[in-house]
ModelCIF file with pLDDT and N, C-alpha, C, O atoms, coordinates in Angstrom:
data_MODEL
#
_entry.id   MODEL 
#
_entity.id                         1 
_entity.type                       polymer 
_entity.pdbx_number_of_molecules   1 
#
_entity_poly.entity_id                      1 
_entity_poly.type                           'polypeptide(L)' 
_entity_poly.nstd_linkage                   no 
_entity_poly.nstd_monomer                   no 
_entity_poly.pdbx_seq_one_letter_code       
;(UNK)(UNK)(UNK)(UNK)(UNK)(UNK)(UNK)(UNK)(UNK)(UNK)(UNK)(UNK)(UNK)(UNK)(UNK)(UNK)
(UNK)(UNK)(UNK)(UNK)(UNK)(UNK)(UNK)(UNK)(UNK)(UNK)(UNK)(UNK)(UNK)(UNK)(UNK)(UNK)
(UNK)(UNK)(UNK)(UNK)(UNK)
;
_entity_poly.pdbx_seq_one_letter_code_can   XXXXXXXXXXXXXXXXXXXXXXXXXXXXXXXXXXXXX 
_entity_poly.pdbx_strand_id                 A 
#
loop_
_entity_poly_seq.entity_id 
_entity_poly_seq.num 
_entity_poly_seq.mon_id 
_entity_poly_seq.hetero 
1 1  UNK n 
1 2  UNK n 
1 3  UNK n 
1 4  UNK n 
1 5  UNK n 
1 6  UNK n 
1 7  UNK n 
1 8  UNK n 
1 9  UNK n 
1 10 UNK n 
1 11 UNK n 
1 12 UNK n 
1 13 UNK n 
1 14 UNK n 
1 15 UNK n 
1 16 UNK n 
1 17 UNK n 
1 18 UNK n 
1 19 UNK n 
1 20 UNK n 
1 21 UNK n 
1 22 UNK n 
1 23 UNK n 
1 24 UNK n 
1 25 UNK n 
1 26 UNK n 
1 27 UNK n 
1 28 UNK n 
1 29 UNK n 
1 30 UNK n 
1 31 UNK n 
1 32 UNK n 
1 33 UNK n 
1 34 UNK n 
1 35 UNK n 
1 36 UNK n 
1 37 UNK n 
#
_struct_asym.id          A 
_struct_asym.entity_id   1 
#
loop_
_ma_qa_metric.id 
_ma_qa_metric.mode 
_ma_qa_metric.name 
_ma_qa_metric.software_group_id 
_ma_qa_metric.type 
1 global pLDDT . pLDDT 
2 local  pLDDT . pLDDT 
#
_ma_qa_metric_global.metric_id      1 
_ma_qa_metric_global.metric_value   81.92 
_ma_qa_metric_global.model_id       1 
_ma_qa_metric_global.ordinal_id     1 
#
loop_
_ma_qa_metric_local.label_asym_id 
_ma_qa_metric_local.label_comp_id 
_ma_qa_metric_local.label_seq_id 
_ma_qa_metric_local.metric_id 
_ma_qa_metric_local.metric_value 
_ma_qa_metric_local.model_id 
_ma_qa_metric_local.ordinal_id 
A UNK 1  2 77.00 1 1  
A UNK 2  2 68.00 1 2  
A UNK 3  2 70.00 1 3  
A UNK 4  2 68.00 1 4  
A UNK 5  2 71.00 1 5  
A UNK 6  2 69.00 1 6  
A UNK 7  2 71.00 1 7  
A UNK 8  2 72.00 1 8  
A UNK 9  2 71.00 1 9  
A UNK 10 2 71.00 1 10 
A UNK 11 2 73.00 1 11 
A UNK 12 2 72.00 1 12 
A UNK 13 2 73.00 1 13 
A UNK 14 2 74.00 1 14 
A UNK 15 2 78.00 1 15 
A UNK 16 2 83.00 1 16 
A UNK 17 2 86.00 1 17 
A UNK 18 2 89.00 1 18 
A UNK 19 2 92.00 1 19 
A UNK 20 2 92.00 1 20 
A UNK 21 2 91.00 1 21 
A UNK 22 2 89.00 1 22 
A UNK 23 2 85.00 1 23 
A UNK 24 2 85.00 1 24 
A UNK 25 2 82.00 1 25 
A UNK 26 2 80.00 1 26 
A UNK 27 2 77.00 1 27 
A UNK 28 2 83.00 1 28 
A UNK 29 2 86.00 1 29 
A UNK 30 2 88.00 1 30 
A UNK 31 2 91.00 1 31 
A UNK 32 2 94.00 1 32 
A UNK 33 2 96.00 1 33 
A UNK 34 2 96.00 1 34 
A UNK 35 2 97.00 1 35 
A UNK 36 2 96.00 1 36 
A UNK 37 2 95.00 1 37 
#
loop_
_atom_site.group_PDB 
_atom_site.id 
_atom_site.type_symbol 
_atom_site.label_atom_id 
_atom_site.label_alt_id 
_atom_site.label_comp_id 
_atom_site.label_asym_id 
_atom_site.label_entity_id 
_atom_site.label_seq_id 
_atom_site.pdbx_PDB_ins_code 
_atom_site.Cartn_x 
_atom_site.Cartn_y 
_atom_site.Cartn_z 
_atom_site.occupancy 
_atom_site.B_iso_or_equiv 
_atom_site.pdbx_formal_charge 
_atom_site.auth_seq_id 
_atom_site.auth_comp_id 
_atom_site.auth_asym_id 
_atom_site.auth_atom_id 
_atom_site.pdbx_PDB_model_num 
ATOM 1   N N  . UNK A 1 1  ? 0.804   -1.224  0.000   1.00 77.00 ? 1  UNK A N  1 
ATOM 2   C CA . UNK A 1 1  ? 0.000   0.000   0.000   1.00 77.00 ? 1  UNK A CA 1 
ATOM 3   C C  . UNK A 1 1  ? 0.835   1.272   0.000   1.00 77.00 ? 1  UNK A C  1 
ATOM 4   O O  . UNK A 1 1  ? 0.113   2.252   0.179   1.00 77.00 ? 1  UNK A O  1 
ATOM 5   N N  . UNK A 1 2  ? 2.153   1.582   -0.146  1.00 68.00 ? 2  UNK A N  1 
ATOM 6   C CA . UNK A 1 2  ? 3.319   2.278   -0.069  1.00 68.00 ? 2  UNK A CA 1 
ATOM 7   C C  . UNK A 1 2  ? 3.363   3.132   -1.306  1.00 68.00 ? 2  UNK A C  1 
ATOM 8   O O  . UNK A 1 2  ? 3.757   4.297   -1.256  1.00 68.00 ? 2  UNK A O  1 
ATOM 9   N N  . UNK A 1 3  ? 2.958   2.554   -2.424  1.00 70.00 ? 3  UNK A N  1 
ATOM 10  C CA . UNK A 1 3  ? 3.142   3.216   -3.944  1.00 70.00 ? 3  UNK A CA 1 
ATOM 11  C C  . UNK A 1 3  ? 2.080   3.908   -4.690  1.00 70.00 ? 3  UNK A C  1 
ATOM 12  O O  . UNK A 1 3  ? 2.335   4.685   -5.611  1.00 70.00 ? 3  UNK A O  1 
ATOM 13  N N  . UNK A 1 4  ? 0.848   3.617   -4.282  1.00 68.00 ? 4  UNK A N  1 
ATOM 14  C CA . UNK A 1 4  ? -0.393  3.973   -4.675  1.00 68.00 ? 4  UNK A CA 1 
ATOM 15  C C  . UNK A 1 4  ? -0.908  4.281   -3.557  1.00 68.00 ? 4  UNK A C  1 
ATOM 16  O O  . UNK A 1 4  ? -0.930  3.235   -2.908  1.00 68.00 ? 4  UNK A O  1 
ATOM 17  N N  . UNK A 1 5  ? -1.394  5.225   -2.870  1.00 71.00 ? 5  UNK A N  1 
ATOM 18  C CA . UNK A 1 5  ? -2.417  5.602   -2.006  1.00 71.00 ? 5  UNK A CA 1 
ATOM 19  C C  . UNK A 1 5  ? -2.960  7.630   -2.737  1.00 71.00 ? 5  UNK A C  1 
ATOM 20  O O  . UNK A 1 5  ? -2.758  8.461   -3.622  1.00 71.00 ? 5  UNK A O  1 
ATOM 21  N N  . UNK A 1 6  ? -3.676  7.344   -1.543  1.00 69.00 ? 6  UNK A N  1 
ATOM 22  C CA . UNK A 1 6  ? -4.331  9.522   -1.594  1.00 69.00 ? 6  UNK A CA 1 
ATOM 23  C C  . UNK A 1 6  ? -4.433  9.503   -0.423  1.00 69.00 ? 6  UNK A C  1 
ATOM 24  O O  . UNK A 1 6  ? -4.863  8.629   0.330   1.00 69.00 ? 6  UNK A O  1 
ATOM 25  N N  . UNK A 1 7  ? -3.788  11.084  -0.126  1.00 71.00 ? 7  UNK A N  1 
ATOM 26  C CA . UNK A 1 7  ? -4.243  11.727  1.206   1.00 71.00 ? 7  UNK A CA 1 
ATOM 27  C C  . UNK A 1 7  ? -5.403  12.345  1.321   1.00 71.00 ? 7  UNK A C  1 
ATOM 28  O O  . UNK A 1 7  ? -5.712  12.999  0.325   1.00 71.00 ? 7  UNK A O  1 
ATOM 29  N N  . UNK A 1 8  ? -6.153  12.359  2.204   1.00 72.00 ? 8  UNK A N  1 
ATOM 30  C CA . UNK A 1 8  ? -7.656  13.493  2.067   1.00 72.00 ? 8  UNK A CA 1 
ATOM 31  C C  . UNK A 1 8  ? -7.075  14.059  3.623   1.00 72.00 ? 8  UNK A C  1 
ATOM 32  O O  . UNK A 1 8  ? -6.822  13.207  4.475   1.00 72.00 ? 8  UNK A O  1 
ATOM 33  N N  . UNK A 1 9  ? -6.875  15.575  3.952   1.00 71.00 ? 9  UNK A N  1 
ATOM 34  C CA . UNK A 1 9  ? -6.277  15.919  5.138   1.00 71.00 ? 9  UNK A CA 1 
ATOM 35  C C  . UNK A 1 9  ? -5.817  15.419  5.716   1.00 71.00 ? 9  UNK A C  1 
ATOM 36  O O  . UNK A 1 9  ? -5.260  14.635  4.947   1.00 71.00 ? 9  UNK A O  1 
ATOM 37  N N  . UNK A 1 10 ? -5.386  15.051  7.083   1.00 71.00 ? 10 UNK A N  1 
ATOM 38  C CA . UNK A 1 10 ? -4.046  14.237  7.636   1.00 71.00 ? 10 UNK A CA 1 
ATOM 39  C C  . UNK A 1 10 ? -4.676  12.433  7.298   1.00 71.00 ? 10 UNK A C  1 
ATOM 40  O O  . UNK A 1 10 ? -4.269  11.563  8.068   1.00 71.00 ? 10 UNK A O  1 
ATOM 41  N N  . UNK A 1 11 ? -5.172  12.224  6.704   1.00 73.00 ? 11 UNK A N  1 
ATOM 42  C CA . UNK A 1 11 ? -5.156  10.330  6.417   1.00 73.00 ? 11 UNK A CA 1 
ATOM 43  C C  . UNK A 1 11 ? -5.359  9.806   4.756   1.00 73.00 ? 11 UNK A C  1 
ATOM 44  O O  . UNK A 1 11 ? -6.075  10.197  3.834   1.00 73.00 ? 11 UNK A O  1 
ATOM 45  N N  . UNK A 1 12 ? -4.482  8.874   4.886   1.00 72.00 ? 12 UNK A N  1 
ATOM 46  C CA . UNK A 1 12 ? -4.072  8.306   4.241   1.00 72.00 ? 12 UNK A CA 1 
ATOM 47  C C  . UNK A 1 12 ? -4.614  6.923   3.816   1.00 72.00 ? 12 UNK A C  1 
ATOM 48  O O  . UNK A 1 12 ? -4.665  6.060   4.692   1.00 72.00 ? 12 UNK A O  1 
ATOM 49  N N  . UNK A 1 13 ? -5.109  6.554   2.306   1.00 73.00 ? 13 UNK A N  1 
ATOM 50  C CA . UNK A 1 13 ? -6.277  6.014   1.911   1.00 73.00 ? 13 UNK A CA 1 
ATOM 51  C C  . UNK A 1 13 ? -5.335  4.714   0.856   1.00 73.00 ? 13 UNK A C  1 
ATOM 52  O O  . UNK A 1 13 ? -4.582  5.098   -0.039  1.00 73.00 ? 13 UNK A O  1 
ATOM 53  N N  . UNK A 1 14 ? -5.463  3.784   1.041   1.00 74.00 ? 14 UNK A N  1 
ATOM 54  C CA . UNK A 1 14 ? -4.518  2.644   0.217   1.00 74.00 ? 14 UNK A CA 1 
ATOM 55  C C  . UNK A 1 14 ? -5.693  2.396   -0.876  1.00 74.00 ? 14 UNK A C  1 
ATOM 56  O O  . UNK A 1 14 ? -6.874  2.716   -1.012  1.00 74.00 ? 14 UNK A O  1 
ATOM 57  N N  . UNK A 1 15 ? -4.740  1.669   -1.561  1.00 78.00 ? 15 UNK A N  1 
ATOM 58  C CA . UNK A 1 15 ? -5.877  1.587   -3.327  1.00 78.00 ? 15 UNK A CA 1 
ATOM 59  C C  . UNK A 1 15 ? -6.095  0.350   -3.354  1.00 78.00 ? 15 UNK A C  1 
ATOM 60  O O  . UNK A 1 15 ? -6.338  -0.148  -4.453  1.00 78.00 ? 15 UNK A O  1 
ATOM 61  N N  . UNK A 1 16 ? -6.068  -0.691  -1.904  1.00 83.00 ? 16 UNK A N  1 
ATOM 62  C CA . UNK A 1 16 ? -6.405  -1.759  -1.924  1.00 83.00 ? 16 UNK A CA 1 
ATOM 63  C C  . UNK A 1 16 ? -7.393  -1.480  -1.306  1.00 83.00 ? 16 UNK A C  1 
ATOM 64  O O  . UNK A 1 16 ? -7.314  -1.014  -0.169  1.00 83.00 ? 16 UNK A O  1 
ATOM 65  N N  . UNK A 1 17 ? -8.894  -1.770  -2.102  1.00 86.00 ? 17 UNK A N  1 
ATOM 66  C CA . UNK A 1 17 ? -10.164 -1.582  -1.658  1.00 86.00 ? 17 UNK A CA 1 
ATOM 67  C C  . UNK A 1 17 ? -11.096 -2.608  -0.969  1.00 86.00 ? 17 UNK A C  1 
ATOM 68  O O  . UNK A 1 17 ? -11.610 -3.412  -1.747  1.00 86.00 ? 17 UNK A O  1 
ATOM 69  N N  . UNK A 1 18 ? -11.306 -2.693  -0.101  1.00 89.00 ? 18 UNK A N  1 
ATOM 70  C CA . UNK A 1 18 ? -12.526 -4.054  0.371   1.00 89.00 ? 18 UNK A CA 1 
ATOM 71  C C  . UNK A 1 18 ? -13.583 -4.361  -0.187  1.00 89.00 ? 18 UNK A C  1 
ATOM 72  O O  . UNK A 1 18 ? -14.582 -4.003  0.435   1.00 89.00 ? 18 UNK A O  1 
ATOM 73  N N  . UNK A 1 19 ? -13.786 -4.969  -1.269  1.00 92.00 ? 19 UNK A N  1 
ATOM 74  C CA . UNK A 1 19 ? -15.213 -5.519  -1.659  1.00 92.00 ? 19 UNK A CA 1 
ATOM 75  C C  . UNK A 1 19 ? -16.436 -5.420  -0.816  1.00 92.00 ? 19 UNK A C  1 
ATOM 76  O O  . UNK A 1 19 ? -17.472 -5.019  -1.347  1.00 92.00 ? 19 UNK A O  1 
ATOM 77  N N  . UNK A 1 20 ? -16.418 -5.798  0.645   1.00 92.00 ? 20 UNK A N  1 
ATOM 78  C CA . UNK A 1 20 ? -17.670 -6.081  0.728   1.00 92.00 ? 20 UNK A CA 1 
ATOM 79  C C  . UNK A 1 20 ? -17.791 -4.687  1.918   1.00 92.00 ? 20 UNK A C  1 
ATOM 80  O O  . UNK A 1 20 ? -18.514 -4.931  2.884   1.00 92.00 ? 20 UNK A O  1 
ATOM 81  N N  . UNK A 1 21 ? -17.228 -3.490  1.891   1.00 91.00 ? 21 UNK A N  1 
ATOM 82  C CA . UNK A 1 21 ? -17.282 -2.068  2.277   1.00 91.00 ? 21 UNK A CA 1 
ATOM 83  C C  . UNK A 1 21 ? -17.773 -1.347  1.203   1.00 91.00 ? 21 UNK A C  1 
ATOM 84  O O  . UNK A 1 21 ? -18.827 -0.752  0.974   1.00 91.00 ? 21 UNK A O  1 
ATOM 85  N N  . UNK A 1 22 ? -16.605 -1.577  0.521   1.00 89.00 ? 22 UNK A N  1 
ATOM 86  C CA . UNK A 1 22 ? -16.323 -0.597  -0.712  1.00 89.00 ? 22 UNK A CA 1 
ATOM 87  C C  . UNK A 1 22 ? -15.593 0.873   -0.791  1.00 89.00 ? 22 UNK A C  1 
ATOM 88  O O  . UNK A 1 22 ? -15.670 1.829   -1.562  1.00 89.00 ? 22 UNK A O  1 
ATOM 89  N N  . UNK A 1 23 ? -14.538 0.444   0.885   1.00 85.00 ? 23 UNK A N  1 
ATOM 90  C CA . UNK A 1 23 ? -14.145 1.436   1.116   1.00 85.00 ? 23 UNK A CA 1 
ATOM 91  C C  . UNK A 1 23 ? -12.183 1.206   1.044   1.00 85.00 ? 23 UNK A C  1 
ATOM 92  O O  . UNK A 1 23 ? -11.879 0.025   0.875   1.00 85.00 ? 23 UNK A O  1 
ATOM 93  N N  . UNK A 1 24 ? -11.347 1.879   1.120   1.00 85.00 ? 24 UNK A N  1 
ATOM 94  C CA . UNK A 1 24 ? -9.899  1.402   0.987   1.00 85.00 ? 24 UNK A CA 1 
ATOM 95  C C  . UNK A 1 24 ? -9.841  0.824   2.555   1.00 85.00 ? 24 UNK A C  1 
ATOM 96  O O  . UNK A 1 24 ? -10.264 1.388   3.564   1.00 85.00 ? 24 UNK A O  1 
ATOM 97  N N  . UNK A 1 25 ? -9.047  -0.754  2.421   1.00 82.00 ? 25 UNK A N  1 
ATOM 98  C CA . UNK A 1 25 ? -8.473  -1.622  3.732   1.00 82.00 ? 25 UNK A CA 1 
ATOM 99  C C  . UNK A 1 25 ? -8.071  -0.423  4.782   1.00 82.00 ? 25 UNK A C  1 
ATOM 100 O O  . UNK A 1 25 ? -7.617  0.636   4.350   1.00 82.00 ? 25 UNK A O  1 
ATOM 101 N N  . UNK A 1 26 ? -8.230  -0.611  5.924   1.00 80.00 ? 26 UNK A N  1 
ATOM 102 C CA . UNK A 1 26 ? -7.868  0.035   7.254   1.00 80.00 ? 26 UNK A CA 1 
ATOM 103 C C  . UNK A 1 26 ? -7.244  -1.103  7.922   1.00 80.00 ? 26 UNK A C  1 
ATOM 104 O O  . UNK A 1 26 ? -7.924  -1.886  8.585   1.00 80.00 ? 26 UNK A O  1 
ATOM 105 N N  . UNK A 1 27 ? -5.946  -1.237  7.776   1.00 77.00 ? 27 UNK A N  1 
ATOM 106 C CA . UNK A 1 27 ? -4.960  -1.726  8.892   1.00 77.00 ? 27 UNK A CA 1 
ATOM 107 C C  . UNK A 1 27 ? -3.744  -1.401  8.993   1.00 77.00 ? 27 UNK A C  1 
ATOM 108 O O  . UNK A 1 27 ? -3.417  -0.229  8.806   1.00 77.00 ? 27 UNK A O  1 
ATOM 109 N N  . UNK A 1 28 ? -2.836  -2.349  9.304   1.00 83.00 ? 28 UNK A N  1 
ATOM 110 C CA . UNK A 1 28 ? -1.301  -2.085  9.833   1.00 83.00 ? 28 UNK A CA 1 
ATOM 111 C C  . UNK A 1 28 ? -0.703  -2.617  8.466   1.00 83.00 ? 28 UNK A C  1 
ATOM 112 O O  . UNK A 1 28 ? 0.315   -2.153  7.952   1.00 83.00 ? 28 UNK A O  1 
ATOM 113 N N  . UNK A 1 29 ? -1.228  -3.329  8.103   1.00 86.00 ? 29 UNK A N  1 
ATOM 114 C CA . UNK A 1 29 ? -0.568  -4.153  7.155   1.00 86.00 ? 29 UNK A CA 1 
ATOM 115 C C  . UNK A 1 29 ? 0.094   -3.029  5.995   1.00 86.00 ? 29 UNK A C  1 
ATOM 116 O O  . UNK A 1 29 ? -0.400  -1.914  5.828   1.00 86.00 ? 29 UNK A O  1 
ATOM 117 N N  . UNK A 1 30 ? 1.391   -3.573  5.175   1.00 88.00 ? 30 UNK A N  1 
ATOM 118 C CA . UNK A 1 30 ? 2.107   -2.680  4.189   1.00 88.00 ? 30 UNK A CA 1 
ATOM 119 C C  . UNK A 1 30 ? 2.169   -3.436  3.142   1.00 88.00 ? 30 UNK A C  1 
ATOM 120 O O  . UNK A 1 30 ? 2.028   -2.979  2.008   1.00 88.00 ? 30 UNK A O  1 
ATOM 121 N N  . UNK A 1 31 ? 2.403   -4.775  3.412   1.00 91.00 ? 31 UNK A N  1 
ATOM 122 C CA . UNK A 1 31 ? 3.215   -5.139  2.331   1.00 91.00 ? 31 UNK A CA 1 
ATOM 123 C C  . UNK A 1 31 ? 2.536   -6.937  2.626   1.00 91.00 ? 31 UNK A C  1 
ATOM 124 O O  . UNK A 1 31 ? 2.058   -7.341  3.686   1.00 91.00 ? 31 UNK A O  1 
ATOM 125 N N  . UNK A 1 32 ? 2.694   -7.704  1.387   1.00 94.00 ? 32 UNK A N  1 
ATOM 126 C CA . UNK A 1 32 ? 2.787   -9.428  1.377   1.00 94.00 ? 32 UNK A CA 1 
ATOM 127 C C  . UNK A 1 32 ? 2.999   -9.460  0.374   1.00 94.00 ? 32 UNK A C  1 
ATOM 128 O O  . UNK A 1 32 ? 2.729   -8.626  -0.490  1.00 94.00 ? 32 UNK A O  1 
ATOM 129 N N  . UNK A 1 33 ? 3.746   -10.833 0.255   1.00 96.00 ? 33 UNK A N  1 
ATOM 130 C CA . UNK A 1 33 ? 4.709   -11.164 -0.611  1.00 96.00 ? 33 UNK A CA 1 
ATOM 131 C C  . UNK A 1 33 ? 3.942   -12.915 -0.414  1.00 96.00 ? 33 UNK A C  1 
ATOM 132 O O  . UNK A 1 33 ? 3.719   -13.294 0.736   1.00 96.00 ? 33 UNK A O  1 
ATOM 133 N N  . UNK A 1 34 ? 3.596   -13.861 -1.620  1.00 96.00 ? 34 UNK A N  1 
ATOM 134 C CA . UNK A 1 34 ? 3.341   -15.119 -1.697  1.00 96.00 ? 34 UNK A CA 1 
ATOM 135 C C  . UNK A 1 34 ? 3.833   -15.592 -2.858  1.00 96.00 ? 34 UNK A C  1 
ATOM 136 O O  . UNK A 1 34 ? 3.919   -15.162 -4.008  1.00 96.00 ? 34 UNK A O  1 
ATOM 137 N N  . UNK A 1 35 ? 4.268   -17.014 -2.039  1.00 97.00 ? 35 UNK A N  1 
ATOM 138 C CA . UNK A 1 35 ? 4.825   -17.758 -3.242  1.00 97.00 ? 35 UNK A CA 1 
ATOM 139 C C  . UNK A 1 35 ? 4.230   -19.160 -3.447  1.00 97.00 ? 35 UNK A C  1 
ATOM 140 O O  . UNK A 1 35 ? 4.002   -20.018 -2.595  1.00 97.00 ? 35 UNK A O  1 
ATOM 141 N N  . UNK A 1 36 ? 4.042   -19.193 -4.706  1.00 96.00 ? 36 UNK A N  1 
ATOM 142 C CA . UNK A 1 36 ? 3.015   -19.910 -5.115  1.00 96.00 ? 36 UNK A CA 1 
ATOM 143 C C  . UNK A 1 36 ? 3.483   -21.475 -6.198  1.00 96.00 ? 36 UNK A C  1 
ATOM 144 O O  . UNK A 1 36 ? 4.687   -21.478 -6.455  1.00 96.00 ? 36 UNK A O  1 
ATOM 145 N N  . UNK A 1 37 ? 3.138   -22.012 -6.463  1.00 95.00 ? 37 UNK A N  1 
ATOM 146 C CA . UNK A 1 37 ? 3.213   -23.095 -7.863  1.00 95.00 ? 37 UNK A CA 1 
ATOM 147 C C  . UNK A 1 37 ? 3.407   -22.127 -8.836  1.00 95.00 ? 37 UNK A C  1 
ATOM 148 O O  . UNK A 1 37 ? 3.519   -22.452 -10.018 1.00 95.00 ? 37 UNK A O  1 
#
């Protein structure tokens, strides 16, 4: 969430959006990395 976000006054909005909100994720989380087949 580091490379793509928007500020709207002091907060900060990630462009990973929740489907079933429809609003941008609210947590701690920054970053995952999976490795797959």
């Amino acid at each position: 969430d580091y490379r793509n976000f928007l500020i709207v006054g002091d907060k900060r909005y990630s462009h990973e959006i929740d489907p079933k909100t429809g609003w941008p994720v609210e947590q701690s989380l920054a970053s995952v990395s999976v490795v797959a087949a």
